[in-house]
Protein backbone atom coordinates (compact mmCIF):
# COMPACT_ATOMS: atom_id res chain seq x y z
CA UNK A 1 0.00 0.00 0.00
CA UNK A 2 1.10 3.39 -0.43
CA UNK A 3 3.35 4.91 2.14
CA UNK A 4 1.50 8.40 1.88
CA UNK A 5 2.71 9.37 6.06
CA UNK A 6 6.37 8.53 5.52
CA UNK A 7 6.60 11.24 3.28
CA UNK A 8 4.41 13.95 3.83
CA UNK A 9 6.83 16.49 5.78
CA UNK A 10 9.83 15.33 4.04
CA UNK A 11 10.63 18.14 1.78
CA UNK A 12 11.23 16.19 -1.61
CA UNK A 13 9.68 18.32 -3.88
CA UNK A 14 7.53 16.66 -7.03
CA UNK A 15 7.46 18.76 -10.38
CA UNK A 16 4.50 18.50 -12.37
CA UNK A 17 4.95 18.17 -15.87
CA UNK A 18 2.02 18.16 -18.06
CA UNK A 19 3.04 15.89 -20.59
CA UNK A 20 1.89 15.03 -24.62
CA UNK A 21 -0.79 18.52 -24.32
CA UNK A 22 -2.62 19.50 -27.31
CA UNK A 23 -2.37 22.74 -29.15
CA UNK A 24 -0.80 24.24 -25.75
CA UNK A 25 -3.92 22.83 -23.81
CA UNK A 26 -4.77 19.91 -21.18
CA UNK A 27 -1.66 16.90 -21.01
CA UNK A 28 -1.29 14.58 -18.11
CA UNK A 29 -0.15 15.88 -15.20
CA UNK A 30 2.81 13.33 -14.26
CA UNK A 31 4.77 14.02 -10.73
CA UNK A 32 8.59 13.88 -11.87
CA UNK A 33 11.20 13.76 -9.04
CA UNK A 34 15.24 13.39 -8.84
CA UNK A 35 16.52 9.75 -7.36
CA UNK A 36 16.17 9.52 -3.73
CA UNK A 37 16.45 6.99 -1.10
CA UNK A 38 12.73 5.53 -0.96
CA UNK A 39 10.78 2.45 -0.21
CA UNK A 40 8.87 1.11 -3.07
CA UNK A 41 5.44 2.23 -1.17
CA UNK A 42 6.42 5.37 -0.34
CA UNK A 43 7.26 5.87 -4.50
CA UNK A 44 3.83 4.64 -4.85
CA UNK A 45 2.10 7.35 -2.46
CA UNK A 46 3.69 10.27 -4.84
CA UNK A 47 0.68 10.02 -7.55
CA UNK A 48 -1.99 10.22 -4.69
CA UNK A 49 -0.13 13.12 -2.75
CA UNK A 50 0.39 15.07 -6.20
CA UNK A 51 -2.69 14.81 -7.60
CA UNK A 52 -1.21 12.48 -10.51
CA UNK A 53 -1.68 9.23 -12.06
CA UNK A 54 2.20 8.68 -12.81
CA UNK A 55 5.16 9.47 -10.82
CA UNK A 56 8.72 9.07 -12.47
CA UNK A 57 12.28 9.17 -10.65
CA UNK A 58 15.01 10.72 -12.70
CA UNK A 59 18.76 9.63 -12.11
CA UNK A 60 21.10 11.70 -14.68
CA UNK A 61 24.46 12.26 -14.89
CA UNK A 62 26.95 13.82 -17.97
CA UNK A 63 27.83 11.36 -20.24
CA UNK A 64 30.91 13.37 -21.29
CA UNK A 65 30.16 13.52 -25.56
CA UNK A 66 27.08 16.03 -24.93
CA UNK A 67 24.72 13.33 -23.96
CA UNK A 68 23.07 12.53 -20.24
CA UNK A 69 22.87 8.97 -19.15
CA UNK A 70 19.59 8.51 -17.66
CA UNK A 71 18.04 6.41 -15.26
CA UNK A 72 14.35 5.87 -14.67
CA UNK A 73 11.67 4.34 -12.79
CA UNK A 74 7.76 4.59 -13.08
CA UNK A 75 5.23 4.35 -10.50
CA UNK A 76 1.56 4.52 -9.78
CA UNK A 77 -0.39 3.70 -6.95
CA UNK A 78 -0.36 0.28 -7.46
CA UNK A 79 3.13 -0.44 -7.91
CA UNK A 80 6.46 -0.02 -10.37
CA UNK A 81 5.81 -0.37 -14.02
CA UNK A 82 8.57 -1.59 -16.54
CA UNK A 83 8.06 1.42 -18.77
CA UNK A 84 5.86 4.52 -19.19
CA UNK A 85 5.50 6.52 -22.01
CA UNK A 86 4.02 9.64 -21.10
CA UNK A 87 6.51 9.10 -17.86
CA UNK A 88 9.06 9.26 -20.54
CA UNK A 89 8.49 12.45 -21.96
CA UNK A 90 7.65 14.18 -18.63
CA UNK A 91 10.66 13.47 -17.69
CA UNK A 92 12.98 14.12 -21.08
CA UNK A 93 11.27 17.67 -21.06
CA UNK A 94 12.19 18.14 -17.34
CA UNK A 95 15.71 17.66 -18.07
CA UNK A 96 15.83 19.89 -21.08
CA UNK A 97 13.89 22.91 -18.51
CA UNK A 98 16.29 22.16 -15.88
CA UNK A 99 19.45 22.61 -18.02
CA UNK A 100 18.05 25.07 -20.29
CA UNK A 101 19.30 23.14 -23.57
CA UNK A 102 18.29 20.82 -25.99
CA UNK A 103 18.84 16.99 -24.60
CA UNK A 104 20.31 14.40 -26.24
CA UNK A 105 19.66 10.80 -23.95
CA UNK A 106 20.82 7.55 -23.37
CA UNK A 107 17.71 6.10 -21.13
CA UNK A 108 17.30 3.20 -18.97
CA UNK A 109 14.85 1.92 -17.81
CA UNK A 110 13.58 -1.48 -15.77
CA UNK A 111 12.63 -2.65 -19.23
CA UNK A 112 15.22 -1.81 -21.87
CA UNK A 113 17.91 1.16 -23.03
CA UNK A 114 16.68 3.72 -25.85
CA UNK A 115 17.45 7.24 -27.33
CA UNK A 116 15.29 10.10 -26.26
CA UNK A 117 15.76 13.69 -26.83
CA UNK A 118 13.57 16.66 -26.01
CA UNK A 119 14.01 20.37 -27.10
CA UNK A 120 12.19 23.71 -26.19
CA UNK A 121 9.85 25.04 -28.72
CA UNK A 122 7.25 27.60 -27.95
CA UNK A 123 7.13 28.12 -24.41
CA UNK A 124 7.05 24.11 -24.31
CA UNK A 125 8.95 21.11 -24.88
CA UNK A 126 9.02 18.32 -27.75
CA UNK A 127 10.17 15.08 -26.52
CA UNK A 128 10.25 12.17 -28.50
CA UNK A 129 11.74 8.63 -27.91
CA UNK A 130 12.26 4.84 -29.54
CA UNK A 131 9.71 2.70 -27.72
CA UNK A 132 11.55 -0.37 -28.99
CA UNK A 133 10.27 -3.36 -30.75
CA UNK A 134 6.60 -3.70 -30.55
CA UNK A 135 5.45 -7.48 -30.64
CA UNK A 136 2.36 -8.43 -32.04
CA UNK A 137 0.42 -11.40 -30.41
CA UNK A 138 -3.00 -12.02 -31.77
CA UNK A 139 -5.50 -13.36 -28.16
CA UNK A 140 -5.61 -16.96 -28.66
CA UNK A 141 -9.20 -17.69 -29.86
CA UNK A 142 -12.46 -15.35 -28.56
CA UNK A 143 -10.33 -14.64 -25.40
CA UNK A 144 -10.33 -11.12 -26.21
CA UNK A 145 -14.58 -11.27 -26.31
CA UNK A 146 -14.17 -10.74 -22.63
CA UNK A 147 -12.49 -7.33 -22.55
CA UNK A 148 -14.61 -5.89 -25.28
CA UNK A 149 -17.69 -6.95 -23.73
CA UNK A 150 -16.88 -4.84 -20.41
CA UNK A 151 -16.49 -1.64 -22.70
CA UNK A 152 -19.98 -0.70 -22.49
CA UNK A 153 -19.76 -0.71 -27.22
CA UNK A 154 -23.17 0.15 -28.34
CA UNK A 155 -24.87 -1.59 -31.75
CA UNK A 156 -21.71 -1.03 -34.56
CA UNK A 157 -19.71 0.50 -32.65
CA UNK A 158 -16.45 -2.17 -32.83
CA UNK A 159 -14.71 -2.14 -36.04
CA UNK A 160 -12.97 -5.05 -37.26
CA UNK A 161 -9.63 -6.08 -36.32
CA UNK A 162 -9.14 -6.21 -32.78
CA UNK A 163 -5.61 -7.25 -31.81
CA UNK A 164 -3.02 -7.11 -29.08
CA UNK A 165 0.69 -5.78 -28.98
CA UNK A 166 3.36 -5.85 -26.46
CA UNK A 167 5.63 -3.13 -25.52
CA UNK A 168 6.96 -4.88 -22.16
CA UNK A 169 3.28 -6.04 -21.18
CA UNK A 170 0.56 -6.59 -23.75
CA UNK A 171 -2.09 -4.12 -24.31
CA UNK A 172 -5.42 -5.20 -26.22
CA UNK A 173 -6.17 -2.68 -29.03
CA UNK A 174 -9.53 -2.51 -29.80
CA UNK A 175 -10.82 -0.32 -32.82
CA UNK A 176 -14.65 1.29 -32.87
CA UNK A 177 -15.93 2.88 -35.60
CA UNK A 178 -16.64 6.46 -34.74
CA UNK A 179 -15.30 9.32 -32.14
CA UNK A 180 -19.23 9.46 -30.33
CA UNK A 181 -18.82 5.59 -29.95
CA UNK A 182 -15.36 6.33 -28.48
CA UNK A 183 -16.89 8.96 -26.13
CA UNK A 184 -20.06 6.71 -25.22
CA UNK A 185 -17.48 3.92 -24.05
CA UNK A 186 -18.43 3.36 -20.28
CA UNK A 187 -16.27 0.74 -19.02
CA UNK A 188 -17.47 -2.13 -15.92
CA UNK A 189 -13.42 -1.38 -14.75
CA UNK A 190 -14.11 -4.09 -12.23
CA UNK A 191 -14.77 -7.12 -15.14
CA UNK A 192 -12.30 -5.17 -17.03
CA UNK A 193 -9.78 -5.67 -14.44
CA UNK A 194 -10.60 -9.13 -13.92
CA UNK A 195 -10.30 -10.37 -17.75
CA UNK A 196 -7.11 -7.84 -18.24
CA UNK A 197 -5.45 -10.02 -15.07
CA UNK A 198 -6.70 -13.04 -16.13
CA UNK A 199 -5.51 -12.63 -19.59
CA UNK A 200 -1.81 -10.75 -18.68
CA UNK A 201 -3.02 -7.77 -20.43
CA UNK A 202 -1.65 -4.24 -19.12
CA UNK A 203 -5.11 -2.68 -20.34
CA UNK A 204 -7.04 -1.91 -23.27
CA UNK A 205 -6.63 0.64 -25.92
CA UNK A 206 -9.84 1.39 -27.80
CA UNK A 207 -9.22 3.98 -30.66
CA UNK A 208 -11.16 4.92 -33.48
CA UNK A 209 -10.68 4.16 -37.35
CA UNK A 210 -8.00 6.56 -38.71
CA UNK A 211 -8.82 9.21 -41.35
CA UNK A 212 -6.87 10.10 -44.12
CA UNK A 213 -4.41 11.75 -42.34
CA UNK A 214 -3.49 9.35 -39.73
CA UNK A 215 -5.53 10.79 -36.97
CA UNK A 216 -6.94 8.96 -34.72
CA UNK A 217 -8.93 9.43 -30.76
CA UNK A 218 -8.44 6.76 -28.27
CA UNK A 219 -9.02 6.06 -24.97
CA UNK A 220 -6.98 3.75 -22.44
CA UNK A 221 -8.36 1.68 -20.12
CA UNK A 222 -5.82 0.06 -17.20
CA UNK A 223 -7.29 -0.35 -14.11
CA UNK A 224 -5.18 -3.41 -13.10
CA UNK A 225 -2.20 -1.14 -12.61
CA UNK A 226 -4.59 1.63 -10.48
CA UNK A 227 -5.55 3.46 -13.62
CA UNK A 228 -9.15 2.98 -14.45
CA UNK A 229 -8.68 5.64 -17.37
CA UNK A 230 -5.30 7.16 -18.66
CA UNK A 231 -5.35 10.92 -20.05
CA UNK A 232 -2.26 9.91 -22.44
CA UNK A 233 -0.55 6.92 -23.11
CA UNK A 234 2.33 7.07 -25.76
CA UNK A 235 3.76 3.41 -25.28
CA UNK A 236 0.09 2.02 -26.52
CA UNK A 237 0.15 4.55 -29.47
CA UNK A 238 3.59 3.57 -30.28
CA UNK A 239 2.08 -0.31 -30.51
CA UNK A 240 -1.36 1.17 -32.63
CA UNK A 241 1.89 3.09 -34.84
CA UNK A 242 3.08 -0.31 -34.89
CA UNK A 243 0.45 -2.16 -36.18
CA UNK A 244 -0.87 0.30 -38.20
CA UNK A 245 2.32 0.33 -40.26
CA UNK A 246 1.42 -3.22 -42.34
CA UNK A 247 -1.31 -1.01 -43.78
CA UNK A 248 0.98 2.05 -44.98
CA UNK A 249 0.32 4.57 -42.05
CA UNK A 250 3.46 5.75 -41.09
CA UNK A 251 2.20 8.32 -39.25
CA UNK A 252 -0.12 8.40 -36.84
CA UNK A 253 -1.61 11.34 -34.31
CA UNK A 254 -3.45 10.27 -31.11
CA UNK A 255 -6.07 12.44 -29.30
CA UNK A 256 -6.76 11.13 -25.72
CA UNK A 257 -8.35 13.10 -22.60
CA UNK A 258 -10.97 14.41 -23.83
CA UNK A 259 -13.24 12.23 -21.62
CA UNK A 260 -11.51 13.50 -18.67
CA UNK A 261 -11.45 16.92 -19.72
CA UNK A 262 -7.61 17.44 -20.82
CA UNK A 263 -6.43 17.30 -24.02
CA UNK A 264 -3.68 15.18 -25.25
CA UNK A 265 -1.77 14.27 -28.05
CA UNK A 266 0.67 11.77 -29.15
CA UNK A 267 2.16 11.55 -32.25
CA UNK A 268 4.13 8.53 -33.72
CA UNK A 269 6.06 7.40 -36.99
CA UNK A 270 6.95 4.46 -38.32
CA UNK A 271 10.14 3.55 -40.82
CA UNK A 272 10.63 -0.06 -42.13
CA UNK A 273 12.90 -2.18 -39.65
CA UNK A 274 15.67 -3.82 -41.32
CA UNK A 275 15.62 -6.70 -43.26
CA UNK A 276 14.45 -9.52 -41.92
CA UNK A 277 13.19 -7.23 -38.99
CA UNK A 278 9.91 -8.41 -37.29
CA UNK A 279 8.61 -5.27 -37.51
CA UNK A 280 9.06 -1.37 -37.86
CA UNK A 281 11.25 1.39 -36.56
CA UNK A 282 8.76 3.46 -34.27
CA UNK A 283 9.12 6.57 -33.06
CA UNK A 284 7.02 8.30 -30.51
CA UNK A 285 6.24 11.12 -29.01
CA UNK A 286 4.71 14.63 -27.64
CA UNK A 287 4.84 18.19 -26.22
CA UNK A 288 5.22 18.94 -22.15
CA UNK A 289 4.77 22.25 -20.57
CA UNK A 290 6.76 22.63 -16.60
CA UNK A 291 4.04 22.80 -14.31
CA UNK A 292 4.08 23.93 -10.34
CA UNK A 293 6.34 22.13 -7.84
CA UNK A 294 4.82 19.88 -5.26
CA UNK A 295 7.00 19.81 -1.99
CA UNK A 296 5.53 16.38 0.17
């Protein structure tokens, strides 16, 4: 459980980035802190005692060749998570605001080692990073009949071609036909919870048939890891990039929050992998505006 009294009084102070905003509007509000000696449940308390969904720890040091080597780890109230995209940029465009240049990153994380980078433009920051590969694995059978029915879908509203992909943990992507349908979705988060555990699924990703452009709205559902209803999640958009790629989108822009009345935006790209690659080069990413500090 979180450790919310072993902190409060402590003086570490929690800076709210909003991360992956739209048009200078809304993004998820993500706690990002420096390393610090911490129990596990006392990094879970952060979210709760910030007002955020995500917290992130950031370990950096000077690489020497104009680069940071960075360290980080992702928490909710329920626990660590192996990787966080939203987490991700919160806390590239932290480190470009506290050293008031462009960043160039070597990033690890509990999962895997990528390149990030973030840069000011605007008032804000652009942070983009390399997900890593994104596995596809179809649900064996009708399995995946039991997330989809705890979506609340009206009559046509699921589109064909419901899959799953895995950055780290599998997420179920689920397409519907039409941005009302997307709105209307009103989740049972208790079934959903149950199938998503029962099934190893991190959550489900229900987005809406791209246009022309690439543009798509989705919502993400993950209340086995404490978060009934995310505002932005780039890792899932990187695996929708992903999958979207064996069609010929290669470049995809994700409008989330909405439902919970905050914008967000993630944009991703895709590049053919090389050959005899299992699949594409993604690329993911948004823009993060410094919030107000949070001192526990």
């Amino acid at each position: 459980m979180p450790d919310d009294a072993a902190l409060r009084g402590t003086g570490l102070a929690a800076t709210i980035v909003h991360a992956c905003r739209r048009d200078g509007r809304g993004g998820s509000p993500t706690a990002v802190l420096d390393e610090a000696p911490m129990t596990d449940e006392q990094r879970c308390a952060v979210p709760g005692l910030t007002g955020a969904s995500h917290a992130v720890f950031v370990s950096a040091r000077d690489a020497g060749d104009g680069t940071l080597d960075v360290a980080l780890r992702f928490f909710t109230s329920a626990g660590e998570l192996p990787a966080c995209g939203h987490g991700t940029v919160a806390a590239l465009a932290y480190l470009a605001d506290r050293g008031g240049v462009d960043v160039e990153a070597a990033v690890r994380t509990p999962a895997r080692s990528f390149a990030g980078r973030a840069g000011a433009v605007d008032g804000s920051f652009a942070a983009s990073f390399d997900p890593g590969r994104v596995d596809r694995c179809e649900p064996a059978g009708r399995e995946h009949d039991r997330v989809v029915d705890t979506l609340g879908l009206g009559p046509g509203g699921l589109a064909s071609g419901v899959t799953a992909a895995a950055l780290g943990r599998p997420r179920l992507l689920v397409p519907v036909t039409t941005r009302p349908a997307l709105a209307a979705l009103a989740p049972d988060f208790a079934r959903l919870r149950e199938a998503c555990d029962d099934l190893g699924l991190l959550g489900c990703y229900a987005y809406t048939v791209p246009d022309d452009a690439g543009r798509v709205a989705a919502r993400m559902f993950a209340p086995s890891i404490g978060v009934p209803e995310d505002i932005a999640n780039a890792n899932s958009t990187a695996c929708l990039a992903a999958h979207l790629a064996a069609r010929g989108i290669t470049s995809l822009t994700s409008d989330m929050g909405d439902s919970l009345g905050s914008p967000a935006t993630i944009t991703a790209s895709s590049t053919p992998g090389a050959p005899g690659a299992p699949g594409p080069l993604v690329s993911v990413g948004g823009t993060a505006a410094i919030g107000g500090v949070v001192v526990l």
